[in-house]
N, C-alpha and C. Protein backbone atom coordinates (compact mmCIF):
# COMPACT_ATOMS: atom_id res chain seq x y z
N UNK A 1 -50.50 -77.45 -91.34
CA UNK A 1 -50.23 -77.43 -92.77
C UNK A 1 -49.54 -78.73 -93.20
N UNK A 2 -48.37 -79.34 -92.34
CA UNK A 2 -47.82 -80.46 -92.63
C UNK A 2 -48.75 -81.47 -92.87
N UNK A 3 -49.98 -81.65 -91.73
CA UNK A 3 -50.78 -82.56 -91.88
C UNK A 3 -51.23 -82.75 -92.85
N UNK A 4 -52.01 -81.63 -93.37
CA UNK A 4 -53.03 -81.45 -94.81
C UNK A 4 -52.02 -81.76 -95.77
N UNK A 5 -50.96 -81.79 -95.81
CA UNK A 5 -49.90 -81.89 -97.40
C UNK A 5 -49.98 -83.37 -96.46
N UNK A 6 -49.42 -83.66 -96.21
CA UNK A 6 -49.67 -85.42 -96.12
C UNK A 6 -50.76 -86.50 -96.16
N UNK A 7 -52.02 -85.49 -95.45
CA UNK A 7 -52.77 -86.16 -95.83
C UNK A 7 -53.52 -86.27 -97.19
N UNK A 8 -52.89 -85.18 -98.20
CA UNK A 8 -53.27 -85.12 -99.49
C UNK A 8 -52.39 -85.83 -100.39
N UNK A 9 -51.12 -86.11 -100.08
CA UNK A 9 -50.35 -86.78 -100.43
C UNK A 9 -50.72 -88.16 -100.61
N UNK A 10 -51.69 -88.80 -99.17
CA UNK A 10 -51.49 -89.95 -99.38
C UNK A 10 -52.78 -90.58 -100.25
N UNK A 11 -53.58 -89.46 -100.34
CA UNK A 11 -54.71 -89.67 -101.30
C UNK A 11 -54.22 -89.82 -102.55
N UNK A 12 -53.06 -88.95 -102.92
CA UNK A 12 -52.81 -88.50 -104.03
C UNK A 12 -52.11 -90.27 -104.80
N UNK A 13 -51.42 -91.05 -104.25
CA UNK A 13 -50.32 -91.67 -103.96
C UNK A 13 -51.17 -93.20 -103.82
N UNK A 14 -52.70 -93.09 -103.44
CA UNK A 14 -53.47 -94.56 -103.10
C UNK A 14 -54.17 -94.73 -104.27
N UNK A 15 -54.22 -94.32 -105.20
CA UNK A 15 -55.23 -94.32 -106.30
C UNK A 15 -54.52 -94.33 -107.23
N UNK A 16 -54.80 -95.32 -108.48
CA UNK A 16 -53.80 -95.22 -109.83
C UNK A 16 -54.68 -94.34 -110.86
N UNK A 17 -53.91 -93.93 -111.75
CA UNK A 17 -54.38 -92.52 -112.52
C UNK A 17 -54.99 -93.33 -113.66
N UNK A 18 -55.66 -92.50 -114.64
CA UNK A 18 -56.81 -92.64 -115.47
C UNK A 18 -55.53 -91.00 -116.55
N UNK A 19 -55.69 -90.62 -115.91
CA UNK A 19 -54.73 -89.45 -116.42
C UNK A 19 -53.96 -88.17 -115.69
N UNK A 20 -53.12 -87.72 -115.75
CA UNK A 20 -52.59 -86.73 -115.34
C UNK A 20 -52.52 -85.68 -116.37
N UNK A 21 -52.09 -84.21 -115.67
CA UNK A 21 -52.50 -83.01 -116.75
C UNK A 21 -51.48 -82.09 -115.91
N UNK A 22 -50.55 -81.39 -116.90
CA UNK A 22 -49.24 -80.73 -116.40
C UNK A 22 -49.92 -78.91 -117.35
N UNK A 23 -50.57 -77.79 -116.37
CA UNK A 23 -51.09 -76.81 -117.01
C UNK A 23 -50.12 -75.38 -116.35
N UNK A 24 -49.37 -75.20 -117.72
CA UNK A 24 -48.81 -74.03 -117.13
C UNK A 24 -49.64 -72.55 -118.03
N UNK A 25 -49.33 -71.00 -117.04
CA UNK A 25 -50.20 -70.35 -117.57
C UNK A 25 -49.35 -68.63 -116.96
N UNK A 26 -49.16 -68.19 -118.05
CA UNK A 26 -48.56 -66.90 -117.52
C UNK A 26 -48.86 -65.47 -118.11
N UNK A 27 -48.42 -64.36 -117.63
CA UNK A 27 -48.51 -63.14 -118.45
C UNK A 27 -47.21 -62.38 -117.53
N UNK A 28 -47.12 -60.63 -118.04
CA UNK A 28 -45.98 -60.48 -117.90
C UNK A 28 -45.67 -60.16 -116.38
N UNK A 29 -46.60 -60.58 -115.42
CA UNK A 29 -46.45 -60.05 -114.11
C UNK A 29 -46.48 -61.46 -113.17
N UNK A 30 -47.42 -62.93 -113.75
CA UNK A 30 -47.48 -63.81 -112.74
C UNK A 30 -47.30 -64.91 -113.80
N UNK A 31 -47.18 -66.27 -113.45
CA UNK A 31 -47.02 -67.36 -113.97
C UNK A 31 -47.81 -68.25 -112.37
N UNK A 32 -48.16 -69.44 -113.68
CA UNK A 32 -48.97 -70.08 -112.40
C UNK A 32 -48.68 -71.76 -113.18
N UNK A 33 -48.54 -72.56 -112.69
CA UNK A 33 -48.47 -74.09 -112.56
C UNK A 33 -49.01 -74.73 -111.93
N UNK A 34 -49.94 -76.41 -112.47
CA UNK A 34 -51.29 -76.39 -111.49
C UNK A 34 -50.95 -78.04 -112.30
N UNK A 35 -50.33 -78.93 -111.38
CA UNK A 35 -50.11 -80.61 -111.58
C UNK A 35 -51.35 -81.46 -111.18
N UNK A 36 -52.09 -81.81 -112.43
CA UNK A 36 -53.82 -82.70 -111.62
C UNK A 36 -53.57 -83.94 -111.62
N UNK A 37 -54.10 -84.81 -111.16
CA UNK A 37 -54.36 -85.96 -111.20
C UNK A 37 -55.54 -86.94 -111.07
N UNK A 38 -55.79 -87.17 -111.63
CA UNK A 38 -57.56 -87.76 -111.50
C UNK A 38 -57.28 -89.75 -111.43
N UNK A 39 -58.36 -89.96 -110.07
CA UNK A 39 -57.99 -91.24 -109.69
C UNK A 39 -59.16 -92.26 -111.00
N UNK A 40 -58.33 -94.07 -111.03
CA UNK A 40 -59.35 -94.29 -111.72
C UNK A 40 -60.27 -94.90 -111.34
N UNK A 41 -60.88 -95.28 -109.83
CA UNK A 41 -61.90 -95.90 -109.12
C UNK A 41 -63.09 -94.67 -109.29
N UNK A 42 -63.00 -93.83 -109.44
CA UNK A 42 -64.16 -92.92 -109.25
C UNK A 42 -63.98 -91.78 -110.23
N UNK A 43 -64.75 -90.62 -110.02
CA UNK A 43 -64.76 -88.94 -110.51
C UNK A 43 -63.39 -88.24 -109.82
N UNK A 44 -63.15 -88.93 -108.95
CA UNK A 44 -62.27 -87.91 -107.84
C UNK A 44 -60.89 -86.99 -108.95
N UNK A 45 -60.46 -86.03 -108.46
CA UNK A 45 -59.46 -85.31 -108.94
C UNK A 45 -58.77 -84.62 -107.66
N UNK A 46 -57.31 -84.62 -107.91
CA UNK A 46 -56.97 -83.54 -107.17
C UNK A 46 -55.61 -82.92 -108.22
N UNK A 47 -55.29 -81.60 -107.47
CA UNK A 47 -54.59 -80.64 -108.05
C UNK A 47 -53.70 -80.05 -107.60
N UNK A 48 -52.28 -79.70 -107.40
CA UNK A 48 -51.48 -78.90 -106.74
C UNK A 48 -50.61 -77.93 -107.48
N UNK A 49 -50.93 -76.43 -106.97
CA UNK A 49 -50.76 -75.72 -107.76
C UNK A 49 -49.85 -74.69 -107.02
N UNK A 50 -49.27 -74.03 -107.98
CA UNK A 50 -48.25 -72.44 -107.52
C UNK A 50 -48.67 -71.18 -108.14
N UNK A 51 -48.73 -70.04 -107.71
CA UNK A 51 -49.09 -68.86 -108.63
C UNK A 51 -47.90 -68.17 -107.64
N UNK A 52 -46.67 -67.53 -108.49
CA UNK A 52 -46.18 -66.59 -108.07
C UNK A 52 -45.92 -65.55 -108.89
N UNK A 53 -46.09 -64.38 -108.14
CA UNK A 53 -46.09 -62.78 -109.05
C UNK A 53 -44.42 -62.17 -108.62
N UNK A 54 -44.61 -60.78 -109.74
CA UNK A 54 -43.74 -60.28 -109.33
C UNK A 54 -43.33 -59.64 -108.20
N UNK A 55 -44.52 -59.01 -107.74
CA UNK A 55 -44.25 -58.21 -106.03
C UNK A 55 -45.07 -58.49 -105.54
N UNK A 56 -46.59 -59.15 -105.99
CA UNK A 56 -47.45 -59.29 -104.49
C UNK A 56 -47.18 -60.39 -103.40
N UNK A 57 -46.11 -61.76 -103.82
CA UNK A 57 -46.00 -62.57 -102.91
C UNK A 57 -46.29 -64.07 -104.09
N UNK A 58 -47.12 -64.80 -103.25
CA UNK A 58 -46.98 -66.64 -104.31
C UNK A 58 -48.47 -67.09 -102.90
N UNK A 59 -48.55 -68.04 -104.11
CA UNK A 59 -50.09 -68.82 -103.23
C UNK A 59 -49.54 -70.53 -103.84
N UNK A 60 -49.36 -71.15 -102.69
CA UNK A 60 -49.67 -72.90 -103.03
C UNK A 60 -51.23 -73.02 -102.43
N UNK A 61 -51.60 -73.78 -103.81
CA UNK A 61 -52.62 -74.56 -103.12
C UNK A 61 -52.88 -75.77 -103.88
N UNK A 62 -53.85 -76.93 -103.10
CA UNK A 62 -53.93 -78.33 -103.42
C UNK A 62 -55.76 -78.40 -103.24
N UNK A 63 -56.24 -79.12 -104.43
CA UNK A 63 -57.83 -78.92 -104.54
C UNK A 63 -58.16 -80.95 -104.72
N UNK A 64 -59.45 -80.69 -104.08
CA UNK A 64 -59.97 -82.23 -104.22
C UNK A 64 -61.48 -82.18 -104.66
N UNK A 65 -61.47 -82.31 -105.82
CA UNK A 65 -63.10 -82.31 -106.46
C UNK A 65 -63.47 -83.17 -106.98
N UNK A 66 -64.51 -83.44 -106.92
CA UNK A 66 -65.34 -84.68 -107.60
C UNK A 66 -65.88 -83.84 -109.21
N UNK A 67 -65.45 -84.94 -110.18
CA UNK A 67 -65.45 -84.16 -111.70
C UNK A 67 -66.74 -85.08 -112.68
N UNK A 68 -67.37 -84.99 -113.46
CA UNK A 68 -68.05 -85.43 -114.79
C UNK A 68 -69.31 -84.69 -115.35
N UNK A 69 -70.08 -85.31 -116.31
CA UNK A 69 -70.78 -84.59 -116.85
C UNK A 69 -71.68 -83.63 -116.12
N UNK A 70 -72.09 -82.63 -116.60
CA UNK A 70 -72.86 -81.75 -116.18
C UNK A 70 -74.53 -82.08 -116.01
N UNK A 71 -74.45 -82.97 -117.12
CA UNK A 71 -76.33 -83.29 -117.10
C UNK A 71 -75.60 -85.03 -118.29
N UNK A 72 -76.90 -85.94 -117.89
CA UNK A 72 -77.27 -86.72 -118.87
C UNK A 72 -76.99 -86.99 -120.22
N UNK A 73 -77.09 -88.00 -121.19
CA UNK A 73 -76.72 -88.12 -122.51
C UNK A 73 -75.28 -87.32 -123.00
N UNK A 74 -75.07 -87.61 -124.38
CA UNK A 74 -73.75 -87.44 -125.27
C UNK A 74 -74.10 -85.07 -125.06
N UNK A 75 -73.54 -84.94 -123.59
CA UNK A 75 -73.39 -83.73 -123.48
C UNK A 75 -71.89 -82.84 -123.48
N UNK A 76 -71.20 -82.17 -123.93
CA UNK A 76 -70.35 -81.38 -124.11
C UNK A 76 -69.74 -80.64 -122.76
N UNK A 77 -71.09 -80.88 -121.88
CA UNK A 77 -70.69 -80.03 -120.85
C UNK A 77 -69.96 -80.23 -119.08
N UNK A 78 -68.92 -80.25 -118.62
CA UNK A 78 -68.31 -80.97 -117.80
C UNK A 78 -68.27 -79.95 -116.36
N UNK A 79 -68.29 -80.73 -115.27
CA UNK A 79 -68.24 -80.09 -114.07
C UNK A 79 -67.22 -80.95 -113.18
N UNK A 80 -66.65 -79.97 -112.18
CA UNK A 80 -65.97 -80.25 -111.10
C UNK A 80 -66.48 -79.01 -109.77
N UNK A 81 -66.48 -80.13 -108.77
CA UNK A 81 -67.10 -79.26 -107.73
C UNK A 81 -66.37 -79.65 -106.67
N UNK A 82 -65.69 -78.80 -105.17
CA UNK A 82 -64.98 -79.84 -103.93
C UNK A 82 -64.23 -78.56 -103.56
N UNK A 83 -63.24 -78.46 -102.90
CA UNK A 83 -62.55 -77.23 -102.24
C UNK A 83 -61.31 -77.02 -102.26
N UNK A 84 -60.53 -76.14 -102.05
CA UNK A 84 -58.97 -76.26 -102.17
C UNK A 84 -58.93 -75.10 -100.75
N UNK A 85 -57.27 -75.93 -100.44
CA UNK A 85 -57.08 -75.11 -99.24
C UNK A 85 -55.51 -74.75 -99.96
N UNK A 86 -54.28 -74.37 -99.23
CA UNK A 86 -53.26 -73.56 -99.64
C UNK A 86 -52.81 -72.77 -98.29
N UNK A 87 -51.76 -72.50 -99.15
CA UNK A 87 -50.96 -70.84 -98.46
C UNK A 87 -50.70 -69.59 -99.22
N UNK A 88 -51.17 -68.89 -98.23
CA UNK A 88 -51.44 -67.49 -98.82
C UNK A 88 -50.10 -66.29 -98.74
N UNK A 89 -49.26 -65.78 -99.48
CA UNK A 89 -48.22 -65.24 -98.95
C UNK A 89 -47.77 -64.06 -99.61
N UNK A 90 -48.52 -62.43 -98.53
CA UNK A 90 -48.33 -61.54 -99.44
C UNK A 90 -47.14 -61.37 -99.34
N UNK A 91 -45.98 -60.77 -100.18
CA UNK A 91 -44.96 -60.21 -99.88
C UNK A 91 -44.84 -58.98 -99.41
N UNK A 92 -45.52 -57.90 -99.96
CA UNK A 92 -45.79 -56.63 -99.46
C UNK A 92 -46.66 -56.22 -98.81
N UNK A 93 -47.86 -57.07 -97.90
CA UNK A 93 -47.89 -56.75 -97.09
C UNK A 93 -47.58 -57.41 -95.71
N UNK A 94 -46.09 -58.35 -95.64
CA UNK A 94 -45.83 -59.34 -94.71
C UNK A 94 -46.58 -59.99 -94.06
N UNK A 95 -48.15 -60.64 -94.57
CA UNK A 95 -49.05 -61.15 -94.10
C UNK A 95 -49.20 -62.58 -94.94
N UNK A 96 -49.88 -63.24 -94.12
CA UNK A 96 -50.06 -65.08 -94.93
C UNK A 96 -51.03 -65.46 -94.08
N UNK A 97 -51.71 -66.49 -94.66
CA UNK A 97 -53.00 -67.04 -94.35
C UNK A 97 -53.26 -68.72 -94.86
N UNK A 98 -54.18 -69.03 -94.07
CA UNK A 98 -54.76 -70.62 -94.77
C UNK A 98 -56.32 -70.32 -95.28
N UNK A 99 -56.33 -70.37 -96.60
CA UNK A 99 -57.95 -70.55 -97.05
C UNK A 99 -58.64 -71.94 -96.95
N UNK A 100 -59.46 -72.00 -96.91
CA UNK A 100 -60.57 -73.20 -97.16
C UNK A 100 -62.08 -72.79 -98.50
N UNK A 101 -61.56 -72.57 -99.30
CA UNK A 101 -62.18 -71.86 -100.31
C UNK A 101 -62.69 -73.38 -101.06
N UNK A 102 -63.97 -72.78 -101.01
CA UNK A 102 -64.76 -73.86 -101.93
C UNK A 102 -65.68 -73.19 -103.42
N UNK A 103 -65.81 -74.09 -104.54
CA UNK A 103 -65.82 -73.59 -105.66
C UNK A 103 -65.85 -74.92 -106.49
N UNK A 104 -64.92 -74.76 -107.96
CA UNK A 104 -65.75 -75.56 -108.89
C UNK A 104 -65.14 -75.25 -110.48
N UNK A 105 -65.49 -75.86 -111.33
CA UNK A 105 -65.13 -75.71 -112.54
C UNK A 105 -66.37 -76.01 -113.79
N UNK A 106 -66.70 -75.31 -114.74
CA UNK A 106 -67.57 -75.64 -115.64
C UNK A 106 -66.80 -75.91 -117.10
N UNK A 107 -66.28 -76.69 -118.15
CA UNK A 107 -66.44 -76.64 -119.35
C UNK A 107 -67.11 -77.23 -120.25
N UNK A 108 -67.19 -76.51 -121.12
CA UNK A 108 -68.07 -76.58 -122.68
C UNK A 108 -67.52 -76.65 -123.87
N UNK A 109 -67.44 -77.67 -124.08
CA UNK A 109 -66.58 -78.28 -125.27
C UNK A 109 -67.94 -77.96 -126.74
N UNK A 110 -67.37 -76.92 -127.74
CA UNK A 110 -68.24 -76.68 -128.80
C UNK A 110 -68.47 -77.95 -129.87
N UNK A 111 -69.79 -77.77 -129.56
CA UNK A 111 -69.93 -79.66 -130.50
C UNK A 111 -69.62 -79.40 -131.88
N UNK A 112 -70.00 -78.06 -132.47
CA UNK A 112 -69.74 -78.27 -134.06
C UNK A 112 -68.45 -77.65 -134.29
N UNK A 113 -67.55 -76.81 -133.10
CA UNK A 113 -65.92 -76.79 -133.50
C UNK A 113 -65.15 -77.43 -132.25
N UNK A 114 -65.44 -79.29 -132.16
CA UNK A 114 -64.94 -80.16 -131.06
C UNK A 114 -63.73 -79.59 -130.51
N UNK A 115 -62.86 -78.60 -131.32
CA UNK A 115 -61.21 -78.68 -130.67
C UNK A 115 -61.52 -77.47 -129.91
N UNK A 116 -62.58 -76.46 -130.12
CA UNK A 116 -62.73 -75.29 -129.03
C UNK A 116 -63.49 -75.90 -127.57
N UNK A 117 -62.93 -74.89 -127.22
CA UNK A 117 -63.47 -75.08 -125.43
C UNK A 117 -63.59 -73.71 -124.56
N UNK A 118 -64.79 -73.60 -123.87
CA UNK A 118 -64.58 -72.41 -122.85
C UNK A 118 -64.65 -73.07 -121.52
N UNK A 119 -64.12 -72.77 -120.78
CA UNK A 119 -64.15 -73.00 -119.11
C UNK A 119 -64.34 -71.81 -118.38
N UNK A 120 -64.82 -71.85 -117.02
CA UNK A 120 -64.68 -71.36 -116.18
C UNK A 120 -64.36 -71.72 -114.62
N UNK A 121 -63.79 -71.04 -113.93
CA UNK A 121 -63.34 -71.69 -112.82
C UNK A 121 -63.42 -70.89 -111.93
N UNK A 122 -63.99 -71.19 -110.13
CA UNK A 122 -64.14 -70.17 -109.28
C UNK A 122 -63.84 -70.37 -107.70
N UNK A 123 -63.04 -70.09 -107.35
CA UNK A 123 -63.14 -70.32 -105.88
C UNK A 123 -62.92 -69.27 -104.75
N UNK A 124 -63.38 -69.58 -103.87
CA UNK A 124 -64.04 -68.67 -102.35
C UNK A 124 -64.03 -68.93 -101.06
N UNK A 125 -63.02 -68.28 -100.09
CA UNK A 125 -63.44 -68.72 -98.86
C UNK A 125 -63.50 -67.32 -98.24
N UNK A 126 -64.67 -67.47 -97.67
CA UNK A 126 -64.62 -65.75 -96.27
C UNK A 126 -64.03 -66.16 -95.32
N UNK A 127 -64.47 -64.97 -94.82
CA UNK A 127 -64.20 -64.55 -93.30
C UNK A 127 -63.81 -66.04 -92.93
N UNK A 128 -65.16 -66.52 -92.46
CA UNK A 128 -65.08 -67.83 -91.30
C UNK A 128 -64.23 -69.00 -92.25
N UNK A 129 -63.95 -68.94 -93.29
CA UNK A 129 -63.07 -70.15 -93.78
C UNK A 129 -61.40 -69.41 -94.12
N UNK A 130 -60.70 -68.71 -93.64
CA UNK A 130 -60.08 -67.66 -93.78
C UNK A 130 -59.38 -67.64 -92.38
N UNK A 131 -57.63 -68.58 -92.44
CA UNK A 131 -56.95 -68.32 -91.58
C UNK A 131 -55.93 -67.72 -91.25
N UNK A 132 -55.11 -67.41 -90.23
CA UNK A 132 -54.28 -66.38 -89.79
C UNK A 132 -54.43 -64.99 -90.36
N UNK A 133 -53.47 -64.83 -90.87
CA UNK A 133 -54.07 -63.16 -91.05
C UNK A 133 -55.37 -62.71 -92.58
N UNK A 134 -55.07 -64.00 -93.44
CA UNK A 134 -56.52 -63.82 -94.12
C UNK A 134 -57.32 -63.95 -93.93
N UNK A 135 -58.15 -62.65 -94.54
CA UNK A 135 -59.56 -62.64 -94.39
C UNK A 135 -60.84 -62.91 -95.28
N UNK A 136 -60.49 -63.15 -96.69
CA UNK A 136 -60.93 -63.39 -97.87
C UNK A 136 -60.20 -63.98 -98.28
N UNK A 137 -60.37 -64.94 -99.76
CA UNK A 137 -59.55 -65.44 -100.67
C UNK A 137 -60.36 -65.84 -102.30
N UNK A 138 -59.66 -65.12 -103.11
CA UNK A 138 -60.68 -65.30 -103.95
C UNK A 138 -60.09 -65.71 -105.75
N UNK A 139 -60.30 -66.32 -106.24
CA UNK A 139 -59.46 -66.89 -107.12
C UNK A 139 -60.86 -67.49 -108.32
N UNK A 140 -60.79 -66.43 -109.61
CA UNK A 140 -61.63 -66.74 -110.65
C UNK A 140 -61.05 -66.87 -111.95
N UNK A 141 -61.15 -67.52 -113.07
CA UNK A 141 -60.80 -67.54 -114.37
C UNK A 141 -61.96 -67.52 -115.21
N UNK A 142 -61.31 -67.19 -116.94
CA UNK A 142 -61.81 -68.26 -117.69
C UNK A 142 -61.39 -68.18 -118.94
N UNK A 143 -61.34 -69.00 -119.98
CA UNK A 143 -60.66 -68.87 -120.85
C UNK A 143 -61.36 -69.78 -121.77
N UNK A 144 -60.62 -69.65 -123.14
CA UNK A 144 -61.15 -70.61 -124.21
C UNK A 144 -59.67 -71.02 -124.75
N UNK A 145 -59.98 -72.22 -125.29
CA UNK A 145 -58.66 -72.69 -125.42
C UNK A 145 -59.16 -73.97 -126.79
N UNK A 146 -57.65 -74.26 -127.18
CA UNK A 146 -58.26 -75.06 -128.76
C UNK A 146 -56.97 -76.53 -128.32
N UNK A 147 -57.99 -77.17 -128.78
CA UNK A 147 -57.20 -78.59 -128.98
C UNK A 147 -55.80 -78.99 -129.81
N UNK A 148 -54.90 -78.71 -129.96
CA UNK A 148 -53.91 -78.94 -130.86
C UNK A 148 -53.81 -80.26 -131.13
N UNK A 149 -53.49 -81.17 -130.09
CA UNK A 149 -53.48 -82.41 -130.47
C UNK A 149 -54.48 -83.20 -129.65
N UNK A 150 -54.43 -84.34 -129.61
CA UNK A 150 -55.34 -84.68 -128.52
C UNK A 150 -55.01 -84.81 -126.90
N UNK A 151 -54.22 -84.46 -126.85
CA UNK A 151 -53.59 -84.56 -125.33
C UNK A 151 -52.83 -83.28 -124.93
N UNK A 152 -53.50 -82.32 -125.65
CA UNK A 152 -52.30 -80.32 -125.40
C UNK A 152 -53.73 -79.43 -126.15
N UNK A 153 -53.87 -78.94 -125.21
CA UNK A 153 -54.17 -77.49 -125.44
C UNK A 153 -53.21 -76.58 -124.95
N UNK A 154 -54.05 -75.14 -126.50
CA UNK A 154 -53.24 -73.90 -125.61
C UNK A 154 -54.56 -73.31 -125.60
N UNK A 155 -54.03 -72.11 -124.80
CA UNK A 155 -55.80 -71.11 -124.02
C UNK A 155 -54.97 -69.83 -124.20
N UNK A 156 -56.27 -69.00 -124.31
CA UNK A 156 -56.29 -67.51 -123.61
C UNK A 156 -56.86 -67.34 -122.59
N UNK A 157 -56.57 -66.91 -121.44
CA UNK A 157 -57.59 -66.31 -120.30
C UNK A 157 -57.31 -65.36 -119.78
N UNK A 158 -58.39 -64.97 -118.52
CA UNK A 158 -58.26 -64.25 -117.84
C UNK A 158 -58.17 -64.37 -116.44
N UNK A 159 -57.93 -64.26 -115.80
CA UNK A 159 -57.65 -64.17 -114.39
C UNK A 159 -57.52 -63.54 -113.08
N UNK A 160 -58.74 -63.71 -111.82
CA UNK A 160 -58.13 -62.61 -110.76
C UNK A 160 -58.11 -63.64 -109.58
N UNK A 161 -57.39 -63.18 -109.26
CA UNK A 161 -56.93 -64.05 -108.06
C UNK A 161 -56.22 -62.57 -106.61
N UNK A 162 -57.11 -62.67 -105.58
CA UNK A 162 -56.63 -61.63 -104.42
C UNK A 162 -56.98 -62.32 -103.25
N UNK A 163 -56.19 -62.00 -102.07
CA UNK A 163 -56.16 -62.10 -100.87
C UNK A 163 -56.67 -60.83 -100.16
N UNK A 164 -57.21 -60.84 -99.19
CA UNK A 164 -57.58 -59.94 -98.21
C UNK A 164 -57.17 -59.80 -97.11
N UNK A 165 -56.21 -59.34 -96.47
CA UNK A 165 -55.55 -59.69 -95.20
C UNK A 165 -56.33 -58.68 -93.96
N UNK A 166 -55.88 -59.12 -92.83
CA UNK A 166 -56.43 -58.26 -91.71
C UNK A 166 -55.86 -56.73 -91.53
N UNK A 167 -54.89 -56.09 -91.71
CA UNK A 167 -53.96 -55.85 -91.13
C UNK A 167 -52.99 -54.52 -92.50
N UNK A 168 -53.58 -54.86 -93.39
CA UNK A 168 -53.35 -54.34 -94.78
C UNK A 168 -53.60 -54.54 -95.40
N UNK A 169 -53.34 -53.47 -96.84
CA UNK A 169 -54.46 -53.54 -98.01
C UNK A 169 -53.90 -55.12 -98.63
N UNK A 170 -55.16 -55.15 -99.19
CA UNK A 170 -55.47 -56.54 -100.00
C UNK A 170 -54.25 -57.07 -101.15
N UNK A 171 -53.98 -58.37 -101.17
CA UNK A 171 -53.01 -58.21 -102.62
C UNK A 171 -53.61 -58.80 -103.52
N UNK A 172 -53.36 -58.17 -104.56
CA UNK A 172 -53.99 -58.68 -105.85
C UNK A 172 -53.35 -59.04 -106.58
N UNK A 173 -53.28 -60.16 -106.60
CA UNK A 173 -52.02 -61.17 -107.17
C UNK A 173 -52.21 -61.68 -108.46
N UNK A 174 -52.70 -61.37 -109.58
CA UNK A 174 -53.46 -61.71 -110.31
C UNK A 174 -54.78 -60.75 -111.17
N UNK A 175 -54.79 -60.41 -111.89
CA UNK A 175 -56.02 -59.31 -112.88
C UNK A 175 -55.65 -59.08 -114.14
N UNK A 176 -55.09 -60.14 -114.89
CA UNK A 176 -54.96 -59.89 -116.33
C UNK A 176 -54.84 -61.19 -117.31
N UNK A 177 -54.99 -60.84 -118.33
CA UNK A 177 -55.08 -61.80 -119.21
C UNK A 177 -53.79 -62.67 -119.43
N UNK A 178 -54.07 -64.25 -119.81
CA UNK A 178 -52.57 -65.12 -119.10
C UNK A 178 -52.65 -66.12 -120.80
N UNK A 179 -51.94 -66.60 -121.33
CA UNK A 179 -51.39 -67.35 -122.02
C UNK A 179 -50.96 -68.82 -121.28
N UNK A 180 -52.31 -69.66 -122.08
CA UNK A 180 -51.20 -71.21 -121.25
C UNK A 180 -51.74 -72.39 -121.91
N UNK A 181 -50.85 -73.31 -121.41
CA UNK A 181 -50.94 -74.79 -122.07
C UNK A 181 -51.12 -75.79 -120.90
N UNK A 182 -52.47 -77.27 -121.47
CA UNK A 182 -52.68 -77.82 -120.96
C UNK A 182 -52.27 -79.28 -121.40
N UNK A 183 -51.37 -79.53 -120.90
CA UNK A 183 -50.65 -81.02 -121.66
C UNK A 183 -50.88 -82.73 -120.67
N UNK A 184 -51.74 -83.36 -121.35
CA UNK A 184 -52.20 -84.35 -120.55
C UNK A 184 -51.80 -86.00 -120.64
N UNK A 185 -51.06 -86.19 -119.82
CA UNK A 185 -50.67 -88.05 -120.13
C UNK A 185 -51.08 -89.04 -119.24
């Protein structure tokens, strides 16, 4: 684990930014915080994030995706694709894990109301990408969210995010609708 946080670190740390994006996002059971950074030699992005709940436990994880348009010409529509790994940490059922969950992001910026936006976001690792005592990992959104200024959105979404452990039932850290802001400098 030390390795992977350093060696993401030093990715994070070799590349000068194009922009950074500080997205917090909560409801009355979890809050989640997710610090991006996108390099400016290329598409590249990465992300390091926290989701902790009230009783199922907390998940860090850190994602590296390659991000831009979805298709050709003046299109609305944006992709990120690449994997995130993390720590998995139920509280109630004293179990933790390393995922290797791979996945992706789609948004769609509405051309005739520019300040709306829907996204979606999905990630997955089984069995065979699924370490120590996890056995699944599964982490989906999506939300629509409006431009306030040009550098802050706020959103509505939704959210499930669960672990599967070996050993005991699953935690589901995450299954309800979240309130959040995306503030970018």
């Amino acid at each position: 684990m030390k390795t992977l946080t350093s060696l993401v670190l030093v990715l994070l740390l070799s590349g000068s930014a194009i922009a950074d994006e500080i997205d917090f996002s909560f409801n009355s059971d979890a809050f989640r915080f997710i610090y991006a950074h996108d390099f400016a030699s290329n598409d590249l992005r990465s992300d390091f994030g926290l989701l902790t709940t009230d009783d199922e436990g907390w998940i860090a994880t850190t994602s590296l995706y390659l991000t831009g348009a979805a298709s050709e010409g003046n299109n609305p529509l944006e992709a990120g694709i690449g994997g995130r790994t993390g720590w998995v940490e139920g509280d109630l059922s004293k179990q933790s894990g390393l995922p290797l969950a791979l996945g992706g992001f789609l948004k769609y910026t509405i051309p005739r109301f520019n300040r709306v936006s829907l996204r979606g976001e999905a990630w997955f690792a089984p069995d065979i990408l699924s370490f120590g005592d996890l056995e699944r990992y599964q982490d989906y959104s999506v939300r629509i969210g409006y431009n306030v200024l040009k550098q802050a959105d706020i959103y509505l979404g939704y959210r499930y995010v669960k672990g599967h452990f070996s050993k005991a039932p699953s935690a589901e850290f995450d299954d309800k609708a979240h309130l959040g802001i995306s503030i970018r400098f």
